[in-house]
N, C-alpha and C. Protein backbone atom coordinates (compact mmCIF):
# COMPACT_ATOMS: atom_id res chain seq x y z
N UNK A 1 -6.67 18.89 10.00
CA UNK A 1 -6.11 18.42 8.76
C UNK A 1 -6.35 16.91 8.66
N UNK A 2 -6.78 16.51 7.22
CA UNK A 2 -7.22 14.73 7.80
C UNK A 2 -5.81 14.04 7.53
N UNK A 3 -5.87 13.14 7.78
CA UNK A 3 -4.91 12.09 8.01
C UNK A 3 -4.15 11.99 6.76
N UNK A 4 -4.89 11.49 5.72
CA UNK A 4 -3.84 11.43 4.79
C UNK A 4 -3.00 12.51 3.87
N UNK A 5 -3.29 13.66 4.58
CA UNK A 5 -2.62 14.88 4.12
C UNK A 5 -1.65 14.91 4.91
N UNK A 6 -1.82 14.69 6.21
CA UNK A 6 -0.49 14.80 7.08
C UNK A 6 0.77 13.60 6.97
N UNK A 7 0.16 12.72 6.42
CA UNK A 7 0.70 11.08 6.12
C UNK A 7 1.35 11.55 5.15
N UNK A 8 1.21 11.97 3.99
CA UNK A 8 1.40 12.32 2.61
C UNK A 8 2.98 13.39 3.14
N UNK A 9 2.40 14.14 3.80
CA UNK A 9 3.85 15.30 3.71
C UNK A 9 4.82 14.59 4.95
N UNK A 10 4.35 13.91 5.77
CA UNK A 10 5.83 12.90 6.77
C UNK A 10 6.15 11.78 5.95
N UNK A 11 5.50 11.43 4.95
CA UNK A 11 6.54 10.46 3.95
C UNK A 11 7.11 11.25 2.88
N UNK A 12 6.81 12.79 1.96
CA UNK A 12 7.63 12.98 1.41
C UNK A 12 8.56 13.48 2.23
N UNK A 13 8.66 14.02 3.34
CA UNK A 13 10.18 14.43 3.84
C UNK A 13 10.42 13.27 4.56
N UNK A 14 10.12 12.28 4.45
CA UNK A 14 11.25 10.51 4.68
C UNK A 14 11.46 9.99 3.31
N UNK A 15 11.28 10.61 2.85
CA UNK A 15 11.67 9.99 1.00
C UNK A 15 13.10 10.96 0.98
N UNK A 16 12.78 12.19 0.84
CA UNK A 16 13.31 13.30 0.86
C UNK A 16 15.07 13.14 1.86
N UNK A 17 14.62 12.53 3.16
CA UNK A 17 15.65 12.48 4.18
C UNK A 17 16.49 11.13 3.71
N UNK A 18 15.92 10.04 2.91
CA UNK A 18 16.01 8.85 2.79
C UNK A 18 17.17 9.26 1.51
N UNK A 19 16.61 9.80 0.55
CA UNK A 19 17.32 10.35 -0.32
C UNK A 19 18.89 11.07 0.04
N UNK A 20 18.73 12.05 0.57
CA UNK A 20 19.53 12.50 1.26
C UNK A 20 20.79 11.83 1.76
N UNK A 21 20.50 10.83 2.40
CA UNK A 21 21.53 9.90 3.17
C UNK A 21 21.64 8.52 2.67
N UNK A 22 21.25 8.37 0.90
CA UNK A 22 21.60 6.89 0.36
C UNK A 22 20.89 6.03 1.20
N UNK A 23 19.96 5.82 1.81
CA UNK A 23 19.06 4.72 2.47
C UNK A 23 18.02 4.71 2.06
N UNK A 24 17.38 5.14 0.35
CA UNK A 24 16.06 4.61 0.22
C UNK A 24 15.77 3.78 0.04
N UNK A 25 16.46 2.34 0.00
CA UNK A 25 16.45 1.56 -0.64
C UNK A 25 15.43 1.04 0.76
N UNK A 26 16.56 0.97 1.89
CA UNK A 26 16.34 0.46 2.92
C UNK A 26 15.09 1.03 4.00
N UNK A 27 14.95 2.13 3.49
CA UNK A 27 13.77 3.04 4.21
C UNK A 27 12.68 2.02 3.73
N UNK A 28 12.56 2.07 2.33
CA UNK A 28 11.28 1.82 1.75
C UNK A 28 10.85 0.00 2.48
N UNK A 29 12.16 -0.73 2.23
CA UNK A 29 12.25 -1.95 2.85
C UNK A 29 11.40 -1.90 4.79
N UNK A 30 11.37 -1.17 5.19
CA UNK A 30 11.35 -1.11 6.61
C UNK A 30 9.63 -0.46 6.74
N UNK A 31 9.47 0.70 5.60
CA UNK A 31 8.14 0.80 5.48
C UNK A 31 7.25 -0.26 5.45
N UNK A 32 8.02 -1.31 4.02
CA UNK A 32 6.32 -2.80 4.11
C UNK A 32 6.88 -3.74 5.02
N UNK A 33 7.51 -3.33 5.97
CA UNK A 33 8.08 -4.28 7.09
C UNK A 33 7.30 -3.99 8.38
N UNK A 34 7.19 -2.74 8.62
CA UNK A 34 5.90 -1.94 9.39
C UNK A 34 4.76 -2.12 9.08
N UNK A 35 4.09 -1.85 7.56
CA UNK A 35 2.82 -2.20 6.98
C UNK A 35 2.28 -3.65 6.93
N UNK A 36 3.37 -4.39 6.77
CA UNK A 36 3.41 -5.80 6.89
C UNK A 36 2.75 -5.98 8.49
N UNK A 37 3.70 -5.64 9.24
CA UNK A 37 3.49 -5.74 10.91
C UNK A 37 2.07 -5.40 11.20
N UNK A 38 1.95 -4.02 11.13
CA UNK A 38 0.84 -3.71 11.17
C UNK A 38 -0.22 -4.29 10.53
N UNK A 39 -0.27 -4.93 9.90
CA UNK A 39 -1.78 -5.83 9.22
C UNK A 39 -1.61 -6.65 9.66
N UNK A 40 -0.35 -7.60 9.96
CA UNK A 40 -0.69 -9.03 10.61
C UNK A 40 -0.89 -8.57 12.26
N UNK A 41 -0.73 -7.98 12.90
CA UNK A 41 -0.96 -7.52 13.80
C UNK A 41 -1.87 -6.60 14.66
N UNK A 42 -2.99 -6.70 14.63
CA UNK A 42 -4.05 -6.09 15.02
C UNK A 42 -3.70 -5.05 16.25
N UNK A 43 -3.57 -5.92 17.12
CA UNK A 43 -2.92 -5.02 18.53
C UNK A 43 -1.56 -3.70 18.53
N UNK A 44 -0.61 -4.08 17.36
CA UNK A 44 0.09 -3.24 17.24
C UNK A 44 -1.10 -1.55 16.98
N UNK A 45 -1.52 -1.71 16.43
CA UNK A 45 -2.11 -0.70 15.41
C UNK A 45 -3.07 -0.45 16.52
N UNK A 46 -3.70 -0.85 17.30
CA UNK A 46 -4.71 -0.45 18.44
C UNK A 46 -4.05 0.37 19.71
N UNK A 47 -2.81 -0.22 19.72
CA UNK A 47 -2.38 0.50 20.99
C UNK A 47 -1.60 1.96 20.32
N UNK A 48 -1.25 2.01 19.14
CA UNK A 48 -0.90 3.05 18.42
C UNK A 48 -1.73 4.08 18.57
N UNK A 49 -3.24 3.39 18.30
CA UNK A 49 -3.85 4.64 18.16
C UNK A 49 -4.47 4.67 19.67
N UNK A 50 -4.33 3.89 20.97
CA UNK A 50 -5.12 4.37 22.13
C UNK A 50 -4.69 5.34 22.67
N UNK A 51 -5.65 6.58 22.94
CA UNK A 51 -5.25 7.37 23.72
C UNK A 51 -5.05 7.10 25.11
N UNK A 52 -5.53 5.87 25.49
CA UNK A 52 -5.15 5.17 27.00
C UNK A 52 -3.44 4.70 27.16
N UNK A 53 -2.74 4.36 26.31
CA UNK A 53 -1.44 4.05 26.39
C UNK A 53 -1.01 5.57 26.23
N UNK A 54 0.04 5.57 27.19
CA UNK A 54 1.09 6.51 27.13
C UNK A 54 2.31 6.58 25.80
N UNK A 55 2.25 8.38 25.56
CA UNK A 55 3.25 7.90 24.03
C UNK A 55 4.51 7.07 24.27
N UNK A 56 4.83 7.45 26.14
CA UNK A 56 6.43 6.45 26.14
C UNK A 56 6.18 5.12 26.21
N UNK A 57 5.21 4.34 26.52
CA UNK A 57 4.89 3.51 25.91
C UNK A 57 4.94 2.88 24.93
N UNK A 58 4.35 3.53 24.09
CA UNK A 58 4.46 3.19 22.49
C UNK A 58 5.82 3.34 22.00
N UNK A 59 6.93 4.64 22.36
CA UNK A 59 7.93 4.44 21.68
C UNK A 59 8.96 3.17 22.13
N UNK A 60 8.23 2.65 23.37
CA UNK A 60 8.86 1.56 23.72
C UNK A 60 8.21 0.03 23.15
N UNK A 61 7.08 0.21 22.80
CA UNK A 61 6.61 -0.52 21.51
C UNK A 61 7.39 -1.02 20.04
N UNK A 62 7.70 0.21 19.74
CA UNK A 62 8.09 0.52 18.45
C UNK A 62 9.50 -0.19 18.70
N UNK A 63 9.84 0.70 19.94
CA UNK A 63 11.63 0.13 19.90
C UNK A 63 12.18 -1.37 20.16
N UNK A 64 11.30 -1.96 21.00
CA UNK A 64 11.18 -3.27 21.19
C UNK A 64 11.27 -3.86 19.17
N UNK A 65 10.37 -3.78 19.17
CA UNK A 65 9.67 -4.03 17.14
C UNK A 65 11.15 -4.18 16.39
N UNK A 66 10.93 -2.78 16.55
CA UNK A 66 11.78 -2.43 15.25
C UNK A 66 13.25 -2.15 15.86
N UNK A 67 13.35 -1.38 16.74
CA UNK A 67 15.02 -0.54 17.03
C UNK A 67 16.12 -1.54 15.91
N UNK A 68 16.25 -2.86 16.23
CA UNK A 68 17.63 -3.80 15.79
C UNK A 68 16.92 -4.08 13.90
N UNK A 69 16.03 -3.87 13.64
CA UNK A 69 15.30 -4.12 12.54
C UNK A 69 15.15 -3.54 11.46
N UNK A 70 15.82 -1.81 11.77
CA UNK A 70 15.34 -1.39 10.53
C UNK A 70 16.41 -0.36 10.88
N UNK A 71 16.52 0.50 9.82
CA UNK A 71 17.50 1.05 9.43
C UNK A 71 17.97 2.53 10.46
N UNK A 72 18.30 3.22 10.60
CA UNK A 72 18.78 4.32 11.96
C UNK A 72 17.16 4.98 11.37
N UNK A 73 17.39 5.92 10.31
CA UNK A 73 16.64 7.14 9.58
C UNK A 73 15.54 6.29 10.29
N UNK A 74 14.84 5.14 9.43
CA UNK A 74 13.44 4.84 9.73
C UNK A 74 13.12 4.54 11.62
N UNK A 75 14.29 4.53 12.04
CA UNK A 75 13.99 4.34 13.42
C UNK A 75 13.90 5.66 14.10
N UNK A 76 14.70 6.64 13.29
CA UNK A 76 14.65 8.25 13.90
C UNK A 76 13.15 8.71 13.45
N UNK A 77 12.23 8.14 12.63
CA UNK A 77 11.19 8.70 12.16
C UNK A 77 10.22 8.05 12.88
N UNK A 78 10.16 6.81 13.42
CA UNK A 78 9.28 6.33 14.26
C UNK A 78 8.95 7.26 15.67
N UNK A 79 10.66 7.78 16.21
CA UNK A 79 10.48 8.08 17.06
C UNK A 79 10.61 9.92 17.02
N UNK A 80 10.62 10.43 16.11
CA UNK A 80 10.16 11.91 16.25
C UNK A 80 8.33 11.70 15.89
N UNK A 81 7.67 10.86 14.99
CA UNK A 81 6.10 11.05 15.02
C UNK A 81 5.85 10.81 16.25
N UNK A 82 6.38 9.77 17.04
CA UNK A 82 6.01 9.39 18.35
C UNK A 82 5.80 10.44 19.54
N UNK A 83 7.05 11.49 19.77
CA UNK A 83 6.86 12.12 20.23
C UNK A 83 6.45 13.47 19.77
N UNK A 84 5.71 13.62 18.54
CA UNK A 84 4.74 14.83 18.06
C UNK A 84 3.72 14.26 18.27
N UNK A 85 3.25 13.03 18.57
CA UNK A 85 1.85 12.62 19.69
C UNK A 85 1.31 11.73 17.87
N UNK A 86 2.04 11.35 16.96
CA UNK A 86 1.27 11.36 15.61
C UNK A 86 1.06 10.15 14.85
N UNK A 87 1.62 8.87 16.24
CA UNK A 87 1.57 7.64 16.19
C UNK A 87 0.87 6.65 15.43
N UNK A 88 -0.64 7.11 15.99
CA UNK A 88 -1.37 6.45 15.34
C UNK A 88 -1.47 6.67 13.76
N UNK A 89 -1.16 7.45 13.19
CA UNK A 89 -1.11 7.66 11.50
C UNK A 89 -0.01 6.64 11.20
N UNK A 90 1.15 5.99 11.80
CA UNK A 90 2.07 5.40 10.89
C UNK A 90 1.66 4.46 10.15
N UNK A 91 0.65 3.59 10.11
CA UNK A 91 0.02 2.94 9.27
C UNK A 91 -0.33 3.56 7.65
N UNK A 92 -0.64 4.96 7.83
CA UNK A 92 -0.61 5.70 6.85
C UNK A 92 0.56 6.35 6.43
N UNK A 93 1.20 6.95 7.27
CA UNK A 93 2.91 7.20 6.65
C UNK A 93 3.59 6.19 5.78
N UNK A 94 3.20 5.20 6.49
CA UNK A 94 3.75 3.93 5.40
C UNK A 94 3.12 3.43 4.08
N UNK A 95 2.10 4.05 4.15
CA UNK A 95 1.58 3.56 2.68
C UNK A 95 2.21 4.64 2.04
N UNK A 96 1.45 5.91 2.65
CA UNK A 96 2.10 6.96 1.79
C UNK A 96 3.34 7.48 0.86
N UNK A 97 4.54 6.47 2.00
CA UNK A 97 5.87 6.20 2.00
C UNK A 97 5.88 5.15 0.30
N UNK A 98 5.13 4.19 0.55
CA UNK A 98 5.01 3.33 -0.38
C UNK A 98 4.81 4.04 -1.64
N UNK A 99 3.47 4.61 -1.55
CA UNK A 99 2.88 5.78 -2.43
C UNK A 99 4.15 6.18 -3.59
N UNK A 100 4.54 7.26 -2.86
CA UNK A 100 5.78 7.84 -3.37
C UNK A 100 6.95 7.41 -3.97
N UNK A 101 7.40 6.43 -2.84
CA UNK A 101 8.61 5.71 -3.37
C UNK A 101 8.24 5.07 -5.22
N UNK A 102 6.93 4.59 -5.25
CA UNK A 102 6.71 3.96 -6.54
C UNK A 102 6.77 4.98 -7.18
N UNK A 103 6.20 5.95 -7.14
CA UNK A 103 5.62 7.06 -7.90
C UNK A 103 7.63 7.90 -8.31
N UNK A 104 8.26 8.07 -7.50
CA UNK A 104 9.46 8.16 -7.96
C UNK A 104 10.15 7.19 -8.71
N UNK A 105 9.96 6.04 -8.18
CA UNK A 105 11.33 5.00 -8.91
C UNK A 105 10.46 4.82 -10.40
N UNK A 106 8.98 5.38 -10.84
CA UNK A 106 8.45 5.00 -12.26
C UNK A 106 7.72 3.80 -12.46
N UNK A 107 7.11 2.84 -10.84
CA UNK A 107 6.48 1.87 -10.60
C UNK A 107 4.81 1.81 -10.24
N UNK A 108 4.25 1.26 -11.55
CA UNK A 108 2.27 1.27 -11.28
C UNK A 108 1.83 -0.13 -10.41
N UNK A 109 1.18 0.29 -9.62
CA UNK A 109 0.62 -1.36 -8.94
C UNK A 109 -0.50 -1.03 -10.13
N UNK A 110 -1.03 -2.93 -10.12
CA UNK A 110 -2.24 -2.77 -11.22
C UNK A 110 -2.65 -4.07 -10.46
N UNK A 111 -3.87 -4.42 -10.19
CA UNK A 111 -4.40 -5.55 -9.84
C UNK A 111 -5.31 -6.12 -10.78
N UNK A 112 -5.01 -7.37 -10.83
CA UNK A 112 -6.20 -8.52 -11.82
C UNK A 112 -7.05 -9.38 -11.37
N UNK A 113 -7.79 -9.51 -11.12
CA UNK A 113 -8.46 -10.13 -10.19
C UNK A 113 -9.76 -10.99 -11.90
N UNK A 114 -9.36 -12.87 -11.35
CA UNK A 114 -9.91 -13.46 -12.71
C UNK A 114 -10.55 -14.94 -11.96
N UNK A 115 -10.96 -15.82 -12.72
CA UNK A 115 -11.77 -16.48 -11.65
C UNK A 115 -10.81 -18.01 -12.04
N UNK A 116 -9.51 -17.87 -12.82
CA UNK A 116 -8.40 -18.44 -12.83
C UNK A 116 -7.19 -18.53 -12.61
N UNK A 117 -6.18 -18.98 -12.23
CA UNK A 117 -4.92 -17.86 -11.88
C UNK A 117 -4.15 -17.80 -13.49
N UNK A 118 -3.35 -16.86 -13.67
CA UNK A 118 -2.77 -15.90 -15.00
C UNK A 118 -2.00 -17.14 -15.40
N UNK A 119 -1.86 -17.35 -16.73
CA UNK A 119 -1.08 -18.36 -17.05
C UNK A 119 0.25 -16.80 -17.46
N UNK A 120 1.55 -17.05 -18.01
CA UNK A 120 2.61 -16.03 -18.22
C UNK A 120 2.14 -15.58 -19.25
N UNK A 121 1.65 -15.76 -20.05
CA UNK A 121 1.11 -15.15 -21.63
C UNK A 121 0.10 -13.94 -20.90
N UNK A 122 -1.10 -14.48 -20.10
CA UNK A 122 -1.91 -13.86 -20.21
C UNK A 122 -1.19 -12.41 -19.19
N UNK A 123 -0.86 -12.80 -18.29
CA UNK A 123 0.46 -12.09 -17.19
C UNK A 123 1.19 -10.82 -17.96
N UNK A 124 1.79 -11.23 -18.71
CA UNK A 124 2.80 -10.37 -19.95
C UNK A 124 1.58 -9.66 -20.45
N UNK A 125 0.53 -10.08 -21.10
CA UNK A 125 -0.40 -9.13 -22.41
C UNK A 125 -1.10 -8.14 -20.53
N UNK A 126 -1.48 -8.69 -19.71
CA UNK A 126 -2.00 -7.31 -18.92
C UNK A 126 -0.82 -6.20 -17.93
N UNK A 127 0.53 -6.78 -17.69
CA UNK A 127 1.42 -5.90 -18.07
C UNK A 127 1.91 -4.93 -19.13
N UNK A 128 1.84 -5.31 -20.21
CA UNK A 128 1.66 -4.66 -21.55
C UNK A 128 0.85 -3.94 -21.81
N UNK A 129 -0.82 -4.33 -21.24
CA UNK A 129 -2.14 -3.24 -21.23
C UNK A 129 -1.44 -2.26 -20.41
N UNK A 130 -1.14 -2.09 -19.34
CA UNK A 130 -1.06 -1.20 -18.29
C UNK A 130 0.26 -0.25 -18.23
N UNK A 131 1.44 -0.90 -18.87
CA UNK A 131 2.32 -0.18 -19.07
C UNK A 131 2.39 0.77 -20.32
N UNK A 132 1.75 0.25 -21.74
CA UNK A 132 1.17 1.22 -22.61
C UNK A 132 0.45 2.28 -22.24
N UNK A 133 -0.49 2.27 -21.24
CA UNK A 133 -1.59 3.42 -20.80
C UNK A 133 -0.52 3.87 -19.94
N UNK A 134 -0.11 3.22 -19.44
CA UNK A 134 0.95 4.46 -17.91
C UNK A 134 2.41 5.09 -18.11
N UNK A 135 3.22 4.30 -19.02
CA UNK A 135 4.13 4.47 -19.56
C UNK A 135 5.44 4.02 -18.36
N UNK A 136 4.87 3.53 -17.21
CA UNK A 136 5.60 3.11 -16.22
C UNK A 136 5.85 1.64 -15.95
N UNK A 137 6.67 1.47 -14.97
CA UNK A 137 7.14 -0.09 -14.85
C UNK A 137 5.41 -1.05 -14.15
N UNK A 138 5.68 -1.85 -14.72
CA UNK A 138 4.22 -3.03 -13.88
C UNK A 138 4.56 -3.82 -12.50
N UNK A 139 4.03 -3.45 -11.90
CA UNK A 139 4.16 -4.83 -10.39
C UNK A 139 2.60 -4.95 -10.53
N UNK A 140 2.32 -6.04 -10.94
CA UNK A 140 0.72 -6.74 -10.95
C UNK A 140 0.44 -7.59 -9.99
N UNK A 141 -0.62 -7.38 -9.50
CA UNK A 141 -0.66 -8.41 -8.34
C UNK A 141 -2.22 -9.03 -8.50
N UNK A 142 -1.94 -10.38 -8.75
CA UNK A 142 -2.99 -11.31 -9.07
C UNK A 142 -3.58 -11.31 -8.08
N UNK A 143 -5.60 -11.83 -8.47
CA UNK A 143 -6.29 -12.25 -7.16
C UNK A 143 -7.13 -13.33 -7.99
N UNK A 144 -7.60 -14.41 -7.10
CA UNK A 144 -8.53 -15.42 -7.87
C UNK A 144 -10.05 -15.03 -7.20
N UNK A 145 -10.98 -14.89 -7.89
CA UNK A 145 -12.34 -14.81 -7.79
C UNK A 145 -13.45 -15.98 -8.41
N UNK A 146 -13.54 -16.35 -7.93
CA UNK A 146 -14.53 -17.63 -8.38
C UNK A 146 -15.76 -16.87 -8.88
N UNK A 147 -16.37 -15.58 -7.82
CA UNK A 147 -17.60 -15.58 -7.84
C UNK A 147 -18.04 -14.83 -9.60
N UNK A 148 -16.75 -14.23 -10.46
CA UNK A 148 -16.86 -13.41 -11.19
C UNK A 148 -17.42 -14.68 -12.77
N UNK A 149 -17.49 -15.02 -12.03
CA UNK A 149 -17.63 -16.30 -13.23
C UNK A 149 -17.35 -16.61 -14.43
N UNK A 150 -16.84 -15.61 -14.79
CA UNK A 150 -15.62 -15.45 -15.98
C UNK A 150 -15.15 -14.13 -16.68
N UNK A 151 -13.93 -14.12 -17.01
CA UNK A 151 -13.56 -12.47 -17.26
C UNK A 151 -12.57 -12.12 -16.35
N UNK A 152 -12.41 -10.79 -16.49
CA UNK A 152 -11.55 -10.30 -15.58
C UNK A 152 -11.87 -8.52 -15.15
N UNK A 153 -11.33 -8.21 -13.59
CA UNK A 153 -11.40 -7.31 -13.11
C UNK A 153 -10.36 -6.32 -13.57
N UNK A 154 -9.82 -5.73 -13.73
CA UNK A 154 -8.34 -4.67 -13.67
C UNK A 154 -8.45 -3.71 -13.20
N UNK A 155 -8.06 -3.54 -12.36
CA UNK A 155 -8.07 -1.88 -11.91
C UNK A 155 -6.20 -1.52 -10.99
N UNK A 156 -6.05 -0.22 -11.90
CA UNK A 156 -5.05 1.08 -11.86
C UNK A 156 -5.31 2.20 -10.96
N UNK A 157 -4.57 2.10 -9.72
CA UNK A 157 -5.17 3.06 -8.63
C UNK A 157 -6.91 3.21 -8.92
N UNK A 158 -7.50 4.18 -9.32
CA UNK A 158 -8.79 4.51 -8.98
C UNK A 158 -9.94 4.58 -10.40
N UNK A 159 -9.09 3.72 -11.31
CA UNK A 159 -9.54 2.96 -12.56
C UNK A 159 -9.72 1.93 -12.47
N UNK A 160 -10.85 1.45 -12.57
CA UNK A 160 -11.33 -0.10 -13.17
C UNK A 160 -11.66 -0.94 -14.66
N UNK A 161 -11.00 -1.99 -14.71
CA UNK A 161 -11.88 -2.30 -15.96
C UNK A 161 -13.08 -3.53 -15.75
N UNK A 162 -14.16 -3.36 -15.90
CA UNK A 162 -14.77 -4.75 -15.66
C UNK A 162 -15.33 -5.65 -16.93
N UNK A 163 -14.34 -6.50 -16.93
CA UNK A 163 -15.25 -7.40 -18.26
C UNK A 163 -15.55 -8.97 -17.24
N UNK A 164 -15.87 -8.92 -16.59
CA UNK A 164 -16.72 -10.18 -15.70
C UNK A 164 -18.04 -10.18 -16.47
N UNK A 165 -17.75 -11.47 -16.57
CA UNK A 165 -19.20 -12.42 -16.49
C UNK A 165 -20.13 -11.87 -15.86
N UNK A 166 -20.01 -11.81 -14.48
CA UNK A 166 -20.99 -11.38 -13.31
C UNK A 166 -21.64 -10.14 -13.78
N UNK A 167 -20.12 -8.68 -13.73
CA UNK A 167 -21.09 -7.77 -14.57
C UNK A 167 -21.74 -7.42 -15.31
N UNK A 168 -21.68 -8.06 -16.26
CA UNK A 168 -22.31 -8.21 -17.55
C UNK A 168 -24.14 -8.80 -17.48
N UNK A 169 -24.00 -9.81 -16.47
CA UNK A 169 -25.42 -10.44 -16.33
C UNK A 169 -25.71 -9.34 -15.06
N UNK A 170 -25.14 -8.94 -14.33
CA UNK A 170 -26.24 -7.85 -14.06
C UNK A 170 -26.33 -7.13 -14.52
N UNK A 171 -25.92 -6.37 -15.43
CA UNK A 171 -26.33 -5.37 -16.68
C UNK A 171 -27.68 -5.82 -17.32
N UNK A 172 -27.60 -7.33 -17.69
CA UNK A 172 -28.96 -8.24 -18.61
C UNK A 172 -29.68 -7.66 -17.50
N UNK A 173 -29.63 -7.44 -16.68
CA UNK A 173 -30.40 -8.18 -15.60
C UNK A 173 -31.44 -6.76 -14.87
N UNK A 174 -30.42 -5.51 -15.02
CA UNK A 174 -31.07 -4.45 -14.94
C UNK A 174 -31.90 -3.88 -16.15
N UNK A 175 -31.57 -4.69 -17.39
CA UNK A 175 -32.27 -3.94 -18.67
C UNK A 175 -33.05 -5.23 -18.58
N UNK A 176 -33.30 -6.28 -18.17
CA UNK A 176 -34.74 -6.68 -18.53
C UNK A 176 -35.63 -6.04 -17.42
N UNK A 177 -35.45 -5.54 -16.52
CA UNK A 177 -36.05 -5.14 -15.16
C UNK A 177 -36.73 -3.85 -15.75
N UNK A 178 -36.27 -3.52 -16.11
CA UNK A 178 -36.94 -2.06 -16.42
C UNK A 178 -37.93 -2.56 -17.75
């Protein structure tokens, strides 16, 4: 089974359990606290997935980390994947976790990526694009690109919009070629 199918169903039953016991708030908090960890942390995420470290190891990893840090539930879930051997996916449980949680509370990530940063006008009108098409709440998350040389990127999970400069002249650029 690949990974993010198994990721996908151990975060809806930690949404599910989270629910259950009034701690989603705090689950979800402890998820980009892990995801967080895990990206600034290279080695965390290596010894997760070595099959050379022992799993008691790792849950002594984790517990060191996290035990005083995060909430009971998310600490009971570290340590039942741990000992179903399923460690190395928590990097993916946690997005997945992320995944969902938005996808319940009615929240779209949308990224803009422009070769200026957003003044609030322009901020508000591509919140407004994206919440008209989705009908859901906006968390936008700006990026600056120099190389796009003017315009802007947008893309909605696995939608893009490209009105760059850049793309555009390679468009010229493939129709004078031919």
């Amino acid at each position: 089974m690949s990974v993010s199918i198994v990721a996908s169903r151990y975060a809806k039953s930690l949404i599910e359990l989270a629910k259950e016991k009034n701690v989603l708030e705090a689950v979800f908090e402890d998820m980009k606290l892990f995801k967080d960890t895990a990206d600034k942390n290279r080695g965390l995420m290596l010894a997760l997935k070595s099959p050379v470290v022992r799993h008691e190891k790792k849950l002594a990893i984790l517990k060191a980390l996290f035990a005083d840090r995060v909430n009971a539930v998310s600490y009971a879930i570290f340590t039942i994947i741990t000992k179903k051997n399923r460690e190395a996916i928590l990097d993916a449980i946690a997005d997945e976790f992320i995944i969902a949680y938005n996808e319940f509370k009615g929240v779209q990530k949308a990224t803009v990526v422009t070769t200026v940063p957003l003044t609030d006008e322009l901020r508000t009108q591509f919140s407004n694009i994206v919440a008209s098409a989705t009908g859901k709440t906006i968390e936008l998350e700006e990026k600056v690109d120099a190389n796009l040389i003017g315009g802007y990127v947008l893309r909605v999970n696995d939608r893009q919009i490209d009105a760059s400069l850049r793309s555009r002249l390679n468009e010229l650029k493939l129709q004078l070629a031919d």
